[in-house]
Protein backbone atom coordinates (compact mmCIF):
# COMPACT_ATOMS: atom_id res chain seq x y z
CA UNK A 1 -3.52 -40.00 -8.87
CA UNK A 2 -3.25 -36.24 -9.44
CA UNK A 3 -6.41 -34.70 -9.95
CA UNK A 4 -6.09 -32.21 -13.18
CA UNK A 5 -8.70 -29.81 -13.03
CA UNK A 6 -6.44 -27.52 -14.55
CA UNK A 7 -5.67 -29.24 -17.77
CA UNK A 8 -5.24 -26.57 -20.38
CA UNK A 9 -4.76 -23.32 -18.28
CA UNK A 10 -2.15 -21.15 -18.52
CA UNK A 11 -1.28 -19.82 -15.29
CA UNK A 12 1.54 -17.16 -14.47
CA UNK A 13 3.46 -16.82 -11.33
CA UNK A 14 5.04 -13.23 -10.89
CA UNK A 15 8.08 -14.14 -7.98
CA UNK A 16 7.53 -17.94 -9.11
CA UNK A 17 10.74 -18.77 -7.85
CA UNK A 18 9.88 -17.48 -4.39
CA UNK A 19 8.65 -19.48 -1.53
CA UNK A 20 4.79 -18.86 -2.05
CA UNK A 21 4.74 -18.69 -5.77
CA UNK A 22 7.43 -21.78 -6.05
CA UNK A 23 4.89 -24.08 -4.26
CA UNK A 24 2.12 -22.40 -6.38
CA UNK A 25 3.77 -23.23 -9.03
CA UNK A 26 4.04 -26.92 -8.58
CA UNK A 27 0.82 -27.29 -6.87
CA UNK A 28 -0.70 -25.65 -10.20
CA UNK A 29 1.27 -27.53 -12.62
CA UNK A 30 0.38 -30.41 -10.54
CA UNK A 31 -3.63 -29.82 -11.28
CA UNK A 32 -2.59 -29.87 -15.11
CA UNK A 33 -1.80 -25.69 -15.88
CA UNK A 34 0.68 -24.73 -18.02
CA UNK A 35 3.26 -22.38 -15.96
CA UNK A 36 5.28 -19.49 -16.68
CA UNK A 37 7.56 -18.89 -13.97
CA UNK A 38 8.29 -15.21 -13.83
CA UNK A 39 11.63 -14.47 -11.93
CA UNK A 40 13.25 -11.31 -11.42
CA UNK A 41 17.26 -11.24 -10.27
CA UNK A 42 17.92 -15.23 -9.99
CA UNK A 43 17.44 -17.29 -13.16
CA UNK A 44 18.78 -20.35 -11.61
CA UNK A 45 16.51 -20.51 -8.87
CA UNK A 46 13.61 -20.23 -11.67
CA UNK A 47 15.10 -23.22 -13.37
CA UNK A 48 15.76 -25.35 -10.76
CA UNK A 49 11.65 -24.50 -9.68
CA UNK A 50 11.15 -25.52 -13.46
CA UNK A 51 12.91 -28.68 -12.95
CA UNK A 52 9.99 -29.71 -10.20
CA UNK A 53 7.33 -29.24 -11.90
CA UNK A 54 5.72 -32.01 -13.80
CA UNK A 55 6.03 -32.43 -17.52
CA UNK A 56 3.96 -29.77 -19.73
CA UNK A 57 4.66 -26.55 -21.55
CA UNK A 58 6.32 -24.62 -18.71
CA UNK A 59 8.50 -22.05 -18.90
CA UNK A 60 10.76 -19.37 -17.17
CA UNK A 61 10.54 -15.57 -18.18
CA UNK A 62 12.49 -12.35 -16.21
CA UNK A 63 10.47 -9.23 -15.94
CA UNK A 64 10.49 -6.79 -13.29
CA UNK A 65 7.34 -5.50 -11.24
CA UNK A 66 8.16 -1.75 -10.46
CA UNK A 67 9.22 -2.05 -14.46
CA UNK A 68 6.30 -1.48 -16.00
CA UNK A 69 7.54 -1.67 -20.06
CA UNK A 70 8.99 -5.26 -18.92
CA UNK A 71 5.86 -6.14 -17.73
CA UNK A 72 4.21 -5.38 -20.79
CA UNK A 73 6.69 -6.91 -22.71
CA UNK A 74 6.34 -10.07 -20.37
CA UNK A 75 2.67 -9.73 -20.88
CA UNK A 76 3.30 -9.78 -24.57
CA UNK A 77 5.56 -12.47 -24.87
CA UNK A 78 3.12 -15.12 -22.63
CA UNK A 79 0.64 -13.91 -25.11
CA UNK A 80 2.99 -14.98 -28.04
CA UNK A 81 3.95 -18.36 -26.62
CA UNK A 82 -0.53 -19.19 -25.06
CA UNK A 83 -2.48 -17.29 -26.33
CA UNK A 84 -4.18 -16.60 -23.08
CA UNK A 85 -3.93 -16.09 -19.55
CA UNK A 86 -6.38 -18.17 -17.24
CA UNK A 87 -4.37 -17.52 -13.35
CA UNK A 88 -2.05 -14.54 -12.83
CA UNK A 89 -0.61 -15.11 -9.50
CA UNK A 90 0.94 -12.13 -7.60
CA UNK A 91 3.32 -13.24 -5.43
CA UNK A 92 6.23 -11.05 -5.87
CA UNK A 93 7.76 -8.20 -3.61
CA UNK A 94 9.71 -7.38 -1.07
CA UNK A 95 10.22 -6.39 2.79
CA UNK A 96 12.43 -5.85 5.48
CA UNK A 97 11.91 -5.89 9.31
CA UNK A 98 11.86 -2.47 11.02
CA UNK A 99 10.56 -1.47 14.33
CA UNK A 100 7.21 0.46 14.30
CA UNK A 101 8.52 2.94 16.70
CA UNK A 102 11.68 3.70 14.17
CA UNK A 103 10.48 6.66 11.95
CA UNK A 104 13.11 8.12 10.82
CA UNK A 105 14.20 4.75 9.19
CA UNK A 106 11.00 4.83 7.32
CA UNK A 107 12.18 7.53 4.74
CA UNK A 108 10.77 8.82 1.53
CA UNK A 109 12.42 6.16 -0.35
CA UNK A 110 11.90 3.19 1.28
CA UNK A 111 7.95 4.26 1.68
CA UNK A 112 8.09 4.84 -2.03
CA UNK A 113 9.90 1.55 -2.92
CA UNK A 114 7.57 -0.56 -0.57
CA UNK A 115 4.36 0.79 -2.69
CA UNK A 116 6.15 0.31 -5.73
CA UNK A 117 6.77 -3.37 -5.44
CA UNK A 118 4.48 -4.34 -3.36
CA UNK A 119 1.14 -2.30 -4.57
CA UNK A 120 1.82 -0.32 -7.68
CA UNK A 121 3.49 -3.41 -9.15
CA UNK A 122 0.90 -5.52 -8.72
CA UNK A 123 -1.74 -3.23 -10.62
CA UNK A 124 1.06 -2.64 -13.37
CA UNK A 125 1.10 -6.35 -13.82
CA UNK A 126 -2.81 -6.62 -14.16
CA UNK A 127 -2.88 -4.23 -16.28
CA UNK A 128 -0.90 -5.54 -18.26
CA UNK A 129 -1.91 -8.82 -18.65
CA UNK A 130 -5.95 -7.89 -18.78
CA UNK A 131 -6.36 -8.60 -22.21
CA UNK A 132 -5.28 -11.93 -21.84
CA UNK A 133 -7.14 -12.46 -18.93
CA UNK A 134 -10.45 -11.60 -20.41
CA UNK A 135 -9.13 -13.95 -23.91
CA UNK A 136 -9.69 -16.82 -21.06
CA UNK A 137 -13.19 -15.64 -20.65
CA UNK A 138 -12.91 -17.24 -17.35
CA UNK A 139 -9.46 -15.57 -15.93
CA UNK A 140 -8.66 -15.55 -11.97
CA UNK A 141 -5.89 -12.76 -10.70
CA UNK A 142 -4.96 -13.81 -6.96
CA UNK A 143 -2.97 -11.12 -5.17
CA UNK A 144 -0.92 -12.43 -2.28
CA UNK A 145 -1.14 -10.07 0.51
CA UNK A 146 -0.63 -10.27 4.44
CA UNK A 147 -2.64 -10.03 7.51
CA UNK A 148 -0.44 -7.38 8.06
CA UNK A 149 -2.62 -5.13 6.15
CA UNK A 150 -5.30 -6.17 8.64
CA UNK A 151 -3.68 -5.74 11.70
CA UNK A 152 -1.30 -2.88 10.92
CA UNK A 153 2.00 -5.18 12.78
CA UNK A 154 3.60 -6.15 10.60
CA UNK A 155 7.28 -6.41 9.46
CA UNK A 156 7.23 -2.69 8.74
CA UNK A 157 4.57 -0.27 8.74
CA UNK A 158 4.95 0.60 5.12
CA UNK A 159 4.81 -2.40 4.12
CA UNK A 160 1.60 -2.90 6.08
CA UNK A 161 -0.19 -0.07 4.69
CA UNK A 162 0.98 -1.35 1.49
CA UNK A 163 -0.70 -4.89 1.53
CA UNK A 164 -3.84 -2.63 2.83
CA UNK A 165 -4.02 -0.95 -0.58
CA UNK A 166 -3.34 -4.57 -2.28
CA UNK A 167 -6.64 -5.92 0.04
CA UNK A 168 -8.48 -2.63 -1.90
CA UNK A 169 -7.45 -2.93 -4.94
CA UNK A 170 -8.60 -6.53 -5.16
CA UNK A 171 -11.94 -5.17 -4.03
CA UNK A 172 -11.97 -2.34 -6.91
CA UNK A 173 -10.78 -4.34 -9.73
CA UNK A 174 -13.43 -7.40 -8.89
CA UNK A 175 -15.96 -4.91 -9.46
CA UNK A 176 -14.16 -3.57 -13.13
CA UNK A 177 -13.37 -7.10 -14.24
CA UNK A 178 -16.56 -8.90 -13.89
CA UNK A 179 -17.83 -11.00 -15.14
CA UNK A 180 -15.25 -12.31 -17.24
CA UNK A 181 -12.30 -12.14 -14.37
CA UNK A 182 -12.70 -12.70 -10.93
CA UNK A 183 -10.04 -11.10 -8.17
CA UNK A 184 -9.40 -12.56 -5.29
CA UNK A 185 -6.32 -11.88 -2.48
CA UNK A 186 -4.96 -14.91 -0.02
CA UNK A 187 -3.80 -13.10 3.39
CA UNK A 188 -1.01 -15.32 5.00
CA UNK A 189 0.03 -14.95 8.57
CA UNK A 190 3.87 -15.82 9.07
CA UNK A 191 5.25 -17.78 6.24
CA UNK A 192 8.01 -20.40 7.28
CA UNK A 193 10.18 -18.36 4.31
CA UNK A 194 13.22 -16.59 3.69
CA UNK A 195 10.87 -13.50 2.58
CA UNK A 196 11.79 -11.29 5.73
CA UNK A 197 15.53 -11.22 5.89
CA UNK A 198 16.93 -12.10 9.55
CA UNK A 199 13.51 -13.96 10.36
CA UNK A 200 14.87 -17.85 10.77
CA UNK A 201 13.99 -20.90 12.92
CA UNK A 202 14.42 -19.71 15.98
CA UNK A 203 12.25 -16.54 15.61
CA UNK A 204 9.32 -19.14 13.84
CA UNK A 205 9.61 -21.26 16.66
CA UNK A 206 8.89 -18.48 19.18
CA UNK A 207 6.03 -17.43 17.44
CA UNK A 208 4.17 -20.68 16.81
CA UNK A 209 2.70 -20.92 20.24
CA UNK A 210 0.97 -17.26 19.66
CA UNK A 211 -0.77 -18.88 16.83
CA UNK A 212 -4.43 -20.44 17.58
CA UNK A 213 -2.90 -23.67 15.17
CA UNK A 214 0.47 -23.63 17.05
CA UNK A 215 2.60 -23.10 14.18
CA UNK A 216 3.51 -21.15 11.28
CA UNK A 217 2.50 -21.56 7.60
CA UNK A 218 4.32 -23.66 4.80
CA UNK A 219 4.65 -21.92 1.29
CA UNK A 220 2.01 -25.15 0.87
CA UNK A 221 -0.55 -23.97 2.84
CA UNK A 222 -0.69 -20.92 0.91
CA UNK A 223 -0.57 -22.45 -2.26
CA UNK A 224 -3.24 -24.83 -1.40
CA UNK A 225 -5.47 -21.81 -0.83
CA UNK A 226 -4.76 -20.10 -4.37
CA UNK A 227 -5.31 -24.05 -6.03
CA UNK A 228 -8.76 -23.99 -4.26
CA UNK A 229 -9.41 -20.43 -5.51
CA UNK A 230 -8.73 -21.89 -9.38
CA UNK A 231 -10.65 -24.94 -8.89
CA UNK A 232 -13.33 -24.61 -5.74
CA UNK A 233 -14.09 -21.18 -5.04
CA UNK A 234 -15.45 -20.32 -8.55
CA UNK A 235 -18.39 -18.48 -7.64
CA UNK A 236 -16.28 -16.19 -4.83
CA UNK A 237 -14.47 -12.11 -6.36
CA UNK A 238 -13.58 -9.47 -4.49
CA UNK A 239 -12.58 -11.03 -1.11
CA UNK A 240 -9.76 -11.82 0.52
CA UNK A 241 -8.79 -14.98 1.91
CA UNK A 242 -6.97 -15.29 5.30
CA UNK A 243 -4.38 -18.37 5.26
CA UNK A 244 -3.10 -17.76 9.08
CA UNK A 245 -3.73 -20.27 11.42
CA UNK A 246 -5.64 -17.73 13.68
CA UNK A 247 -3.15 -15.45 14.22
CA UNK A 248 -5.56 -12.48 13.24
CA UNK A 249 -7.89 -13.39 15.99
């Protein structure tokens, strides 16, 4: 039987009906939270993730990360329906796969889009939702970043500086938000995903045997390691988690 050491959170996923923050979804709903799914373009894709997850007061809601009055709005309408916020989850943003030596297709704005999904978003949304956070009185944010921000190779370098600043942020805002909210970041290696367009089966497959683990993540593996954050690590702000098989070595 399900363990539910989650019974009466409230836990919401921003880009919950993505690979990584589907499966944290379920695994979370499976532990007893209540989830908000937070989608951005594709409602149907929410739903169906919806569908999965085991009864309880779930629900789906659209907002937009580099939008920050829909993120307040979002933030207001969670606190509305809970009351509270006990897990924000950011797992949304977006990439695309361009060669480090390719400058010139790094212009002004694509850098500028990369930070504003993937980093200024991410503050914007717990900004937002701080008040709720701290209404927990025991509130976890986990930002999804990349080794990429470790390394600097990643599947652009803009995006890699980007999950750099995420890795920092979590740092700074562990230090604002204590005691009453802890911030933590899970790093993934390569994620067996659809997040980096033109990356499919036959690119994973090449690149499991560079991995110390021989293969590539599952959107579970990662989600297991935000679960343990909510329910293990209670004791741990501030750091940031690497969920990558070894690949960083």
């Amino acid at each position: 039987m399900q363990e539910r050491e989650l019974a009466g959170k409230v836990a919401v996923i921003m880009g919950g009906s993505g690979g990584i923050g589907a499966a944290t979804a379920r695994m979370l709903a499976e532990a007893g939270a209540e989830v908000v799914v937070v989608w951005r373009s594709d409602e149907a894709k929410a739903r169906d993730v919806l569908a999965t997850l085991p009864a309880g007061r779930h629900e789906a809601i659209q907002a937009r990360v580099e939008d920050t009055p829909s993120l307040v709005a979002l933030a207001g309408r969670v606190g509305a329906l809970f009351g509270k916020v006990d897990i924000l989850v950011n797992s949304a943003g977006f990439t695309q796969a361009i060669p480090a030596a390719d400058l010139d297709a790094l212009d002004d704005a694509f850098i500028d889009s990369m930070f504003q999904v993937n980093w200024r978003g991410q503050f914007a949304t717990i900004r937002a939702f701080r008040g709720l956070l701290e209404a927990s009185g025991d509130g976890l944010v986990v930002n999804v970043s990349s080794i990429a921000g470790l390394s600097g190779v990643g599947s652009n370098i803009a995006y890699a500086a980007a999950k750099a600043a995420t890795d920092t942020m979590t740092k700074s805002l562990a230090r604002v938000l204590a005691p009453v909210v802890r911030v933590m970041g899970v790093s993934p290696g390569v994620v067996d995903t659809d997040f980096v367009p033109g990356r499919g089966p036959e690119q994973l497959a090449k690149i499991a045997p560079t991995i110390p683990l021989q293969r590539v993540a599952t959107a579970a593996d990662v989600a297991r390691a935000i679960r343990a954050l909510a329910t293990h690590l209670t004791y741990s702000t501030g750091s940031v988690i690497l969920v990558d098989g070894g690949r960083a070595l």
